[in-house]
PDB file of N, CA and C in Angstrom:
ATOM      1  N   UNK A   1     141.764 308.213 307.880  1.00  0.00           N
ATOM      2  CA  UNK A   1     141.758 308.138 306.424  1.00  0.00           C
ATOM      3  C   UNK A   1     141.074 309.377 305.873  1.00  0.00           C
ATOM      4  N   UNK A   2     141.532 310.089 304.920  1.00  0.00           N
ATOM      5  CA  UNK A   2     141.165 310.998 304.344  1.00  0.00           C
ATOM      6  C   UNK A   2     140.666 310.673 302.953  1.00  0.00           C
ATOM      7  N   UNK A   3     141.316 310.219 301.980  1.00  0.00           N
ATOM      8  CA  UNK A   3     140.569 309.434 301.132  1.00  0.00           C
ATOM      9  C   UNK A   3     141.367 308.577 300.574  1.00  0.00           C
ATOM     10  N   UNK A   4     140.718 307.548 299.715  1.00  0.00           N
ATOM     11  CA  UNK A   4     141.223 306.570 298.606  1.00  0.00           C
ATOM     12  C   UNK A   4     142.417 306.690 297.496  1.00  0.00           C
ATOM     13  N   UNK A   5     143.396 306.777 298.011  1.00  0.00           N
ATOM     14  CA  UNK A   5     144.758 307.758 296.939  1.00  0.00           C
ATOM     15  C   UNK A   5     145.678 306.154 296.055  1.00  0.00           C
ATOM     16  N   UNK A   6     145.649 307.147 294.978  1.00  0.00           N
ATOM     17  CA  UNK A   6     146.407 306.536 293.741  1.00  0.00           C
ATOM     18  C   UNK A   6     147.898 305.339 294.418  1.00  0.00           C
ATOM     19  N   UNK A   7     148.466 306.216 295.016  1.00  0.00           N
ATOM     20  CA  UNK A   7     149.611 305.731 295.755  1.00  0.00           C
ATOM     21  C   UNK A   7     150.843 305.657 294.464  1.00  0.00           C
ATOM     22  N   UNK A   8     150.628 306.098 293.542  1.00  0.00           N
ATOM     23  CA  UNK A   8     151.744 305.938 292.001  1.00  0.00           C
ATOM     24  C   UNK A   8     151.190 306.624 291.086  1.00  0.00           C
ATOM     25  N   UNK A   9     150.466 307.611 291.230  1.00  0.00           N
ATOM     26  CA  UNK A   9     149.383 308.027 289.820  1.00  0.00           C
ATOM     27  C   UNK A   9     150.566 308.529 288.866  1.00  0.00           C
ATOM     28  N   UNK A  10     150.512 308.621 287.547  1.00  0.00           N
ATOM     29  CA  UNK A  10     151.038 309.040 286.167  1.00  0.00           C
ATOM     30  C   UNK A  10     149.934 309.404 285.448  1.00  0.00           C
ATOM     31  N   UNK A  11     150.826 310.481 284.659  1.00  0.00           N
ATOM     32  CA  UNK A  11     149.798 311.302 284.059  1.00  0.00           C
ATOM     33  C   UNK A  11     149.383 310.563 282.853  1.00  0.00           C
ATOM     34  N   UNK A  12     148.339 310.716 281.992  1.00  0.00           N
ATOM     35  CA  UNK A  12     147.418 310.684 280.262  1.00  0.00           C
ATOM     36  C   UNK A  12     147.801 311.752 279.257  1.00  0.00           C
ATOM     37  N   UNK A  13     148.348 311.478 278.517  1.00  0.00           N
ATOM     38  CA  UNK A  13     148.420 311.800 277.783  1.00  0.00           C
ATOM     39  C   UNK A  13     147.475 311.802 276.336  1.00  0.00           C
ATOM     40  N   UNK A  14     146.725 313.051 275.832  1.00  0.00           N
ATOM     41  CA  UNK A  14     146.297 312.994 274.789  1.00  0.00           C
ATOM     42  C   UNK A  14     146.693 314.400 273.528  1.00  0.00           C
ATOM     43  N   UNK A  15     146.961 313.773 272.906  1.00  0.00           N
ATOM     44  CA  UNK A  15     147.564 314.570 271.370  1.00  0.00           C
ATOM     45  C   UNK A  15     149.157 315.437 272.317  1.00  0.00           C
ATOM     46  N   UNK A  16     149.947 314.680 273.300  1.00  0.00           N
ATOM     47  CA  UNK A  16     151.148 315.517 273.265  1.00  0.00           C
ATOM     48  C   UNK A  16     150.548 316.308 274.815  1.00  0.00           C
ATOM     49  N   UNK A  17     149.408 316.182 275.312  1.00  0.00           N
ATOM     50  CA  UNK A  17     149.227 316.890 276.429  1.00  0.00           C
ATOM     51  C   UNK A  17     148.934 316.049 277.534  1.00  0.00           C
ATOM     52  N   UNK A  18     149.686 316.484 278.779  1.00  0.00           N
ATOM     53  CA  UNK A  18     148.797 315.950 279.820  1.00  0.00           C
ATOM     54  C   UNK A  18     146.930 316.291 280.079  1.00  0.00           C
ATOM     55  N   UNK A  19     146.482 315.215 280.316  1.00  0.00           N
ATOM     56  CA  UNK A  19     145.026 314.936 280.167  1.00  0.00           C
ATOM     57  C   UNK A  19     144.037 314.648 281.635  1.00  0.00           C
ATOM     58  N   UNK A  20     144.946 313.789 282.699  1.00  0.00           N
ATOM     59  CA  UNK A  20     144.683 313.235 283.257  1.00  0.00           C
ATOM     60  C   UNK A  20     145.773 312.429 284.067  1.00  0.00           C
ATOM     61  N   UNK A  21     145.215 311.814 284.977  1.00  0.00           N
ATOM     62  CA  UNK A  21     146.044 310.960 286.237  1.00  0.00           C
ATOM     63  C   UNK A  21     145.370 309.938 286.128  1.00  0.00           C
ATOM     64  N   UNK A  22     146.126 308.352 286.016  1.00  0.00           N
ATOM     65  CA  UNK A  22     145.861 306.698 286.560  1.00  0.00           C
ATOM     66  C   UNK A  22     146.769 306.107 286.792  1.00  0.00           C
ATOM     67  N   UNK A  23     146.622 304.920 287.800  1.00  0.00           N
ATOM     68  CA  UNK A  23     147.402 304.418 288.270  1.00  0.00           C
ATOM     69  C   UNK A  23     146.882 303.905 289.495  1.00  0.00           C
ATOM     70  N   UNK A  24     145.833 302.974 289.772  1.00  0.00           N
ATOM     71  CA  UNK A  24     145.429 302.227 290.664  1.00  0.00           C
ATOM     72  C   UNK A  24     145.858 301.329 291.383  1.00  0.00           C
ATOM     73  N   UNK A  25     147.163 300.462 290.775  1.00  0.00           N
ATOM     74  CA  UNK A  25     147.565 299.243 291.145  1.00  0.00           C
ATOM     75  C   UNK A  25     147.723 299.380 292.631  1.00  0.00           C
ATOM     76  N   UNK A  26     148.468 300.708 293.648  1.00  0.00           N
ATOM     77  CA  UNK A  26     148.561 300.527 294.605  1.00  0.00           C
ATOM     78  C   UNK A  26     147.560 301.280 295.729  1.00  0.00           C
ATOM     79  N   UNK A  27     146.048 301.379 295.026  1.00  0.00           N
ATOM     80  CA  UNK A  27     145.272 302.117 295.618  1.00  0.00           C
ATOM     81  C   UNK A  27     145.055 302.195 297.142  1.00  0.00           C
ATOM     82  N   UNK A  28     145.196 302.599 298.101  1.00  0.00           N
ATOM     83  CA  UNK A  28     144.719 302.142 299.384  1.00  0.00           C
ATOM     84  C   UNK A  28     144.416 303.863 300.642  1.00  0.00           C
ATOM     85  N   UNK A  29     143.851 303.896 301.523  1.00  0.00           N
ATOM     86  CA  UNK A  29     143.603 304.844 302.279  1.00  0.00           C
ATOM     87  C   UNK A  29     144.370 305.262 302.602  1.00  0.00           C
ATOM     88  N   UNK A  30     144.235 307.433 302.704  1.00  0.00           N
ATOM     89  CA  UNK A  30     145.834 307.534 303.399  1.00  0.00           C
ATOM     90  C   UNK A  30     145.525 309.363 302.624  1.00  0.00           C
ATOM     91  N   UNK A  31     146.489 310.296 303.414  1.00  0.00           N
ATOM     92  CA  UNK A  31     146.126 311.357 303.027  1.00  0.00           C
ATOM     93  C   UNK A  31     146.730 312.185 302.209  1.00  0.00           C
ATOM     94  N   UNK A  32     145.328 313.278 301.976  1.00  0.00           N
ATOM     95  CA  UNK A  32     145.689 314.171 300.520  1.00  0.00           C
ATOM     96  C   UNK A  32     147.297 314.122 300.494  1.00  0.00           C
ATOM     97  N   UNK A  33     147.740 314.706 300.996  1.00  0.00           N
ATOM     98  CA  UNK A  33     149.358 314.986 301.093  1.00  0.00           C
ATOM     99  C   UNK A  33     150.102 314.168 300.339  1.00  0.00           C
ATOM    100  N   UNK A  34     150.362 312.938 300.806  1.00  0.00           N
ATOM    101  CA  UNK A  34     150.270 311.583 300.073  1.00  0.00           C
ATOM    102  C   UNK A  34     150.380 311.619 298.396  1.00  0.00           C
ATOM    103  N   UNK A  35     149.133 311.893 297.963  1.00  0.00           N
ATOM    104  CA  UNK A  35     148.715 311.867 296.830  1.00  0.00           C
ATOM    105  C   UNK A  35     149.662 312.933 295.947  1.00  0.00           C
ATOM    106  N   UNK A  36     149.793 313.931 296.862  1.00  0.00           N
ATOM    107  CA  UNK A  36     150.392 315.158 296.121  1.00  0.00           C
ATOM    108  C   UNK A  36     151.836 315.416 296.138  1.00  0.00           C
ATOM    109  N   UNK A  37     152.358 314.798 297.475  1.00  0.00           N
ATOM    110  CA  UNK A  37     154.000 314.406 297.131  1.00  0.00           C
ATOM    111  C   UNK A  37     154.111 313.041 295.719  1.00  0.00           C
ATOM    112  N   UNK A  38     153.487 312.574 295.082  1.00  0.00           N
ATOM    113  CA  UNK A  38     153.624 311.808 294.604  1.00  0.00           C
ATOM    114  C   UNK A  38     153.882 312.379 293.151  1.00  0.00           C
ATOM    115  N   UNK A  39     152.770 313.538 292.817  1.00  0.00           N
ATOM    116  CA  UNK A  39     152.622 313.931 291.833  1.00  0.00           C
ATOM    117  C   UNK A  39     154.118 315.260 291.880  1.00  0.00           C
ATOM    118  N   UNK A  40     154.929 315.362 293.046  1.00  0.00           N
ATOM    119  CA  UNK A  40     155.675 316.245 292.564  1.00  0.00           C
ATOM    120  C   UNK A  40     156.681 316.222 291.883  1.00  0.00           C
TER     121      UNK A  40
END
């Protein structure tokens, strides 16, 4: 395990901009990589 990843993260939006990443529902261990094919 590398760390604690989103497993679905979507971005926040504030005033029209991305802000941020959430999306916990499928949180579980597992690596960076993971996290970052997700966001592509």
């Amino acid at each position: 395990m590398e760390l604690w990843g989103g497993g679905n993260m979507g971005p926040v939006f504030r005033d029209g901009l991305a802000v941020g990443l959430i999306d916990w529902d499928y949180a579980s261990p597992g690596p960076r990589l993971w996290d970052l094919a997700h966001l592509a």
